[in-house]
Protein backbone atom coordinates (compact mmCIF):
# COMPACT_ATOMS: atom_id res chain seq x y z
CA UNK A 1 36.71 -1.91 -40.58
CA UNK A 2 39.30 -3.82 -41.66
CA UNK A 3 41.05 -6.70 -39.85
CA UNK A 4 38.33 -6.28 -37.46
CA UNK A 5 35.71 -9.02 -38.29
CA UNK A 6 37.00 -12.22 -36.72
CA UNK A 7 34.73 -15.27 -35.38
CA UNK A 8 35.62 -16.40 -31.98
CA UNK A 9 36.96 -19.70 -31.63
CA UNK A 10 33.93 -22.79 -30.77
CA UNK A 11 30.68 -20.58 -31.16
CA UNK A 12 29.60 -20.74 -34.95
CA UNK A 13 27.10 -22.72 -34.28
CA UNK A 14 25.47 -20.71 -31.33
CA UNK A 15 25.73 -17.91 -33.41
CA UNK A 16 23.81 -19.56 -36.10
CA UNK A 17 20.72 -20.11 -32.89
CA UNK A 18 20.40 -16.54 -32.04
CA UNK A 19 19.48 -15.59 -35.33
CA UNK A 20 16.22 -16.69 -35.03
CA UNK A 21 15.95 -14.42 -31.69
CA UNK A 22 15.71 -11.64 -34.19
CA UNK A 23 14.99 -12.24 -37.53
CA UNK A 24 11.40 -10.89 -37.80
CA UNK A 25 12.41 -7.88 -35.08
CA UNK A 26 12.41 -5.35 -38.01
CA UNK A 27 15.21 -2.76 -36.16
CA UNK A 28 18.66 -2.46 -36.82
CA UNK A 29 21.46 -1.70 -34.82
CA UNK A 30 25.13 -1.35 -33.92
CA UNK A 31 26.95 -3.59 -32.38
CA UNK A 32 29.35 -2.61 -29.37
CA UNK A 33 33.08 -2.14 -29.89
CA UNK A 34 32.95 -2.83 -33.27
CA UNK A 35 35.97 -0.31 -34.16
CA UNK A 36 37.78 -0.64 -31.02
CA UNK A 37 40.93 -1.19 -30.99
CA UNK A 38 42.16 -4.48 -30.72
CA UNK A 39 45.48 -5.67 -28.76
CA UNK A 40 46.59 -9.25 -28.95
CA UNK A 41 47.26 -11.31 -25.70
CA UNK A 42 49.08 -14.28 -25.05
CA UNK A 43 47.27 -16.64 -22.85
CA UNK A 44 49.00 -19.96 -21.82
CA UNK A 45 47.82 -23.18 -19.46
CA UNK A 46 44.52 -23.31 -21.29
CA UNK A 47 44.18 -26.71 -21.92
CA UNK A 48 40.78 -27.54 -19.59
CA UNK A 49 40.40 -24.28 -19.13
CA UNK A 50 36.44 -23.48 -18.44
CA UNK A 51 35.50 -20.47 -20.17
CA UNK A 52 32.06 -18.87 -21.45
CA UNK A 53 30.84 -15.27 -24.08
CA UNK A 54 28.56 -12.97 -23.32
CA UNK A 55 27.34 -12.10 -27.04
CA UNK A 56 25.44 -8.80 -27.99
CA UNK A 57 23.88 -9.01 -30.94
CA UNK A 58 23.29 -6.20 -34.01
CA UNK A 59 23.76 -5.36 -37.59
CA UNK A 60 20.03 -5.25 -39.80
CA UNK A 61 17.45 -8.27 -38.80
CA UNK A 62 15.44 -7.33 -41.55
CA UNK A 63 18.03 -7.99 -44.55
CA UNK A 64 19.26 -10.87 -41.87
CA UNK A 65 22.88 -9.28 -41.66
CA UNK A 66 23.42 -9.78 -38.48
CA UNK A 67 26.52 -10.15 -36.15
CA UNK A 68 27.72 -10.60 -32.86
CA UNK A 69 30.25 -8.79 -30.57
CA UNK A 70 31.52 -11.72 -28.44
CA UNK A 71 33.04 -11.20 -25.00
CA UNK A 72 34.82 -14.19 -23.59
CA UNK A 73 36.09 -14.94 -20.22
CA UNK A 74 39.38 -16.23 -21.01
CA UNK A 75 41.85 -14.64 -18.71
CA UNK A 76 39.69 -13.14 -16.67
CA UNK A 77 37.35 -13.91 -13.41
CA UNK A 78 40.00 -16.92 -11.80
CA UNK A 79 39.50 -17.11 -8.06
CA UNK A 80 43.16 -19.38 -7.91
CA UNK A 81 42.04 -20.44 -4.63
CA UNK A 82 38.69 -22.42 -5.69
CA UNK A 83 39.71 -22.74 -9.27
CA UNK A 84 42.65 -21.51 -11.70
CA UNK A 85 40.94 -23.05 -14.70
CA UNK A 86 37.61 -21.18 -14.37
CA UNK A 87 36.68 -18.02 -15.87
CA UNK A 88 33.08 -18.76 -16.04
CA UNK A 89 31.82 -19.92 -12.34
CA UNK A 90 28.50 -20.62 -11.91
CA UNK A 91 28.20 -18.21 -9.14
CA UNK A 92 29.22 -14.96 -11.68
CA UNK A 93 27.19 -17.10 -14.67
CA UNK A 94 23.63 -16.92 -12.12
CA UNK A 95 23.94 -13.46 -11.31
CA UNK A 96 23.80 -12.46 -15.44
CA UNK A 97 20.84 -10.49 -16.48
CA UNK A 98 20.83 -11.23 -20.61
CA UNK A 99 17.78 -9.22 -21.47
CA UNK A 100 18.76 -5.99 -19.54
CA UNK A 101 21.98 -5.81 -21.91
CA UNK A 102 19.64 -5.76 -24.72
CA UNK A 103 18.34 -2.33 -23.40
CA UNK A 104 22.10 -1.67 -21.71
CA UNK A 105 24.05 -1.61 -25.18
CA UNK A 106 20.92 -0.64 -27.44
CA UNK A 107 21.67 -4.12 -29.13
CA UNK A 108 18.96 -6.63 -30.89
CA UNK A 109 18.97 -9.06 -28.62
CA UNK A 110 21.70 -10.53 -26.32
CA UNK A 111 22.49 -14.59 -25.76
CA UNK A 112 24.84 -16.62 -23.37
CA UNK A 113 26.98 -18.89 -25.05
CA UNK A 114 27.69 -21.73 -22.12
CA UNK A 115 30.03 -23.13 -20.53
CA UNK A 116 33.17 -25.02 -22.81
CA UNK A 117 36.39 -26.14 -22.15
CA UNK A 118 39.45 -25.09 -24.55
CA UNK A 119 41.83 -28.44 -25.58
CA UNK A 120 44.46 -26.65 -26.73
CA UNK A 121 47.68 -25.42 -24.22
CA UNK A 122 48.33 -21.68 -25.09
CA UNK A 123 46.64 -19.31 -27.77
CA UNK A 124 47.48 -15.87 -28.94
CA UNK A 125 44.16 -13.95 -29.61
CA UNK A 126 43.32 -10.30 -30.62
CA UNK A 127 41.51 -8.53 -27.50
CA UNK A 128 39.63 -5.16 -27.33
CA UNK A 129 37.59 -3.30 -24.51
CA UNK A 130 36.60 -5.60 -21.27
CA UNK A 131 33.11 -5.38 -20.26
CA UNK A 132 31.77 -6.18 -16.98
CA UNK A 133 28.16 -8.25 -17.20
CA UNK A 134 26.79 -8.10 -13.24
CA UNK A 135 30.52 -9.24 -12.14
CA UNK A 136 31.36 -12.13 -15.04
CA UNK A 137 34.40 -10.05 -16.95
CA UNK A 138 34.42 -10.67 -21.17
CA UNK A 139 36.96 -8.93 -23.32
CA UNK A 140 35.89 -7.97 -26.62
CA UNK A 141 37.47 -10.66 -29.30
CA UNK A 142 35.80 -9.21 -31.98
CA UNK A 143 32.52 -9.84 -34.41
CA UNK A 144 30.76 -13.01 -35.34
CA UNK A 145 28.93 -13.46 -38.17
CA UNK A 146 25.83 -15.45 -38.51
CA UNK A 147 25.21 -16.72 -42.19
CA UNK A 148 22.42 -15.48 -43.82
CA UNK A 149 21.60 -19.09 -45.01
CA UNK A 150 21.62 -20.53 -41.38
CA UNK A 151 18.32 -22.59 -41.03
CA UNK A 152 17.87 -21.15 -37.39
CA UNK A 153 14.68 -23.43 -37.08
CA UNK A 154 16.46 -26.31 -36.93
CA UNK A 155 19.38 -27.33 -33.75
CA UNK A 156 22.50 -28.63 -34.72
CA UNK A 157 23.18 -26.50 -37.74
CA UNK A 158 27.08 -26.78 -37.18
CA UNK A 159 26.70 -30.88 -36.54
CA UNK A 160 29.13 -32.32 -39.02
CA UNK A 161 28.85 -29.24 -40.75
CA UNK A 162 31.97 -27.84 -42.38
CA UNK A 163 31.60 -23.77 -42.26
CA UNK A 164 34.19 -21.23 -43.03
CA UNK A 165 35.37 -18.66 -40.33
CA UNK A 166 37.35 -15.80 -40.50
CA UNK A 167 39.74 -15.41 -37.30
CA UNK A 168 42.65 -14.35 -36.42
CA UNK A 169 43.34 -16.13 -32.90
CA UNK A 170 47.00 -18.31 -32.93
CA UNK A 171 46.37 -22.23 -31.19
CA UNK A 172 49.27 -24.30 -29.87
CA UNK A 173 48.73 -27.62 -28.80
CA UNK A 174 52.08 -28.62 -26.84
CA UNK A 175 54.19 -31.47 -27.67
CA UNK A 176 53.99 -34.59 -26.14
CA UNK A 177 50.10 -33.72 -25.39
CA UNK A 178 46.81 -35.73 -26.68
CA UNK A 179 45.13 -34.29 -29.49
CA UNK A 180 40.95 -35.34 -30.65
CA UNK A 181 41.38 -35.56 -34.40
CA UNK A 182 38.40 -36.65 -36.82
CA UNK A 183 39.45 -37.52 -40.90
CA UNK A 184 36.95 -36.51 -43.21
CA UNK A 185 35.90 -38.15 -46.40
CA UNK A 186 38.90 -36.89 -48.24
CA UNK A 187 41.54 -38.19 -45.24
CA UNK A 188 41.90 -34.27 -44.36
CA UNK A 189 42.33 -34.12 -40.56
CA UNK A 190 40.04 -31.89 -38.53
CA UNK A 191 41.64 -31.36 -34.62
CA UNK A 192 39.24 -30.52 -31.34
CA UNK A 193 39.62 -27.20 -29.94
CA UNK A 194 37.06 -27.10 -27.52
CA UNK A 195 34.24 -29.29 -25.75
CA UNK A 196 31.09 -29.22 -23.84
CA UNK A 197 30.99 -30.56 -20.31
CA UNK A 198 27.60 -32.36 -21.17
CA UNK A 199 27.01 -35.93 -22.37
CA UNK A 200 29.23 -37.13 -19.51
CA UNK A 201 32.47 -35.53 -21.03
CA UNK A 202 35.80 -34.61 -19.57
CA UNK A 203 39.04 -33.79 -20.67
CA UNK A 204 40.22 -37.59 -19.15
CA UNK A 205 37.66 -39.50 -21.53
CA UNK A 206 37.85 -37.49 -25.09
CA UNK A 207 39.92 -40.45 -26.27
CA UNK A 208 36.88 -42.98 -25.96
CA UNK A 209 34.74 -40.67 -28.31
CA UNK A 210 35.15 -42.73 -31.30
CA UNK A 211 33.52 -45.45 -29.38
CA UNK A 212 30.37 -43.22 -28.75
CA UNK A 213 30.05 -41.76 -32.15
CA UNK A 214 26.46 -42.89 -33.51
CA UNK A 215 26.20 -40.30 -36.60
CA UNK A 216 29.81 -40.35 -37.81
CA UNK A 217 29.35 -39.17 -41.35
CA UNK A 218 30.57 -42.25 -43.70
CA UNK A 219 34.01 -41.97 -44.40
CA UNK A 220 34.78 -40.14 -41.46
CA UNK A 221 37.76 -41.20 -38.39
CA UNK A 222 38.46 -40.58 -35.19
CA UNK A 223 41.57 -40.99 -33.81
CA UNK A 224 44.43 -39.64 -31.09
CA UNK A 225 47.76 -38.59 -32.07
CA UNK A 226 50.26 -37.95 -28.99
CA UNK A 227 52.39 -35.08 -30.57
CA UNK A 228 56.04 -34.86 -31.44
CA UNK A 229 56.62 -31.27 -31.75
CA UNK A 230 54.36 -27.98 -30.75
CA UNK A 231 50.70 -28.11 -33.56
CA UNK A 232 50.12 -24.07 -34.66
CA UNK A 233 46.73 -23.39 -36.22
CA UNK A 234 46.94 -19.70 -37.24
CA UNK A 235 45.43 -17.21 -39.84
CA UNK A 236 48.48 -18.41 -41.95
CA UNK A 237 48.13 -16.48 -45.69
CA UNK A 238 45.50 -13.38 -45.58
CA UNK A 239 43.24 -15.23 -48.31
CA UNK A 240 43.08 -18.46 -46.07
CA UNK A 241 39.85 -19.23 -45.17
CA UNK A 242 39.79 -21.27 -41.75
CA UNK A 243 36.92 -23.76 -41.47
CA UNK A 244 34.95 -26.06 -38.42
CA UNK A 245 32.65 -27.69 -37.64
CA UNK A 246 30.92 -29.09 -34.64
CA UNK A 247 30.32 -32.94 -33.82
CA UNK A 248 27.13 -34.72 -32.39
CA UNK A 249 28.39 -33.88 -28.63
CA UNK A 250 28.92 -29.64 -29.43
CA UNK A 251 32.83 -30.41 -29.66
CA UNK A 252 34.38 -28.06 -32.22
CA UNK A 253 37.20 -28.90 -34.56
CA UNK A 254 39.52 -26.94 -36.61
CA UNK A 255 40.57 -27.96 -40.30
CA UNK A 256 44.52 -27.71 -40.30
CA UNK A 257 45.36 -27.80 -43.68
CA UNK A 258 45.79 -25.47 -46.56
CA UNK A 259 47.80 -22.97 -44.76
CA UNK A 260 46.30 -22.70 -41.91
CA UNK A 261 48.60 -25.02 -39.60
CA UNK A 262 52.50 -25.78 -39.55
CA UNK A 263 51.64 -29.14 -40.22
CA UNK A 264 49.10 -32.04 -40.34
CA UNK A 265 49.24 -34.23 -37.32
């Protein structure tokens, strides 16, 4: 199955949670679409975009190799007259029924990653099938993997957590837009790619986060950089490894070094 294992953009640490949904279920099973075939799609105006996955969740809960086919609903589900930057309204999100999928797709267990909001402007992204969950519309972007040494017991596995991915999605953050960037230790910047709507965020107050950090790791910066020319984070090389991780609010960020951007804001 090559060049089909990819981890969808901002749900690591989600994945890591529903783990513990079956980890003493003692079945095994596939997971949907796994071989499909995969198109990629260029989807632009995404920056506060609303979006949510539908995940349905397989592989062998006994030797805890276990991964997720991950539908999003990016592109898919806009009703332009309420809302062209929702693909996840609450009105499609109530009507889901999560544990009849389990039974629906003969998977181990099933789990709603909520509602986020992308930062970034356009991305280019590697879509198969589209499945239809009680009217909210995912396409398949292909498997996430939950690491076998995920302590599912405890929350906020991802929180200042740096965690390889592998992925194969293209991000471009526009020129002359805001991005959320957080140094590390080392001075190696780390850029926002998506945020939750909770703990009183929006897209017009991400700047003031570096006033609300409380568990900052030491060492570690926030700052905004209004950019100069068009930021790329993509696959770059075929051996390099992209990495996130997650802050104290469930905002995601995407290491853009090493390869894996066209440069380092």
């Amino acid at each position: 199955m090559k060049n089909k294992t990819i981890l969808i953009v901002g749900v690591a640490a989600l994945l890591v949670i529903v783990a513990g949904i079956v980890l003493h279920s003692k079945v095994v099973s596939d997971c949907p679409d796994a071989d499909a075939p995969m198109t990629t799609k260029q989807i632009d105006n995404t920056r506060g975009l609303r979006f949510c996955e539908v995940f349905l969740i397989g592989g062998n809960a006994i030797t805890k190799d276990l991964k997720a086919s991950c539908y999003n609903t990016t592109g898919l589900n806009y009703d332009v007259s309420k809302d062209p930057l929702n693909s996840c309204p609450d009105e499609l999100v109530n009507q889901l029924q999560m544990q009849n999928y389990k039974k629906d797709y003969k998977v181990l267990a099933t789990y709603l990653n909520k509602q986020r909001f992308w930062v970034f402007d356009s991305f280019k992204v590697p879509t198969g099938p589209m499945k239809d969950f009680d009217g909210l519309k995912g396409y398949f972007m292909g498997l996430g993997i939950i690491p076998k040494d995920a302590d599912v017991s405890k929350p906020g596995w991802l929180t200042y957590r740096k965690s390889p991915v592998h992925k194969k999605t293209e991000l471009t953050f526009s020129k002359g837009k805001p991005v959320f960037i957080i140094d590390d230790e080392n001075g190696k910047p780390w850029v926002m790619k998506a945020y939750r709507d909770s703990y009183d965020q929006k897209l017009e107050n991400l700047h003031t986060l570096g006033e609300r950090y409380k568990k900052l790791p030491a060492g570690w910066k926030f700052r905004v950089v209004v950019l100069d020319r068009d930021l790329v984070i993509a696959p770059g090389k075929s051996d390099v490894i992209s990495q996130i991780f997650q802050d104290e609010f469930e905002n995601t960020f995407d290491y853009v070094g090493d390869g894996s951007s066209n440069f380092q804001p």
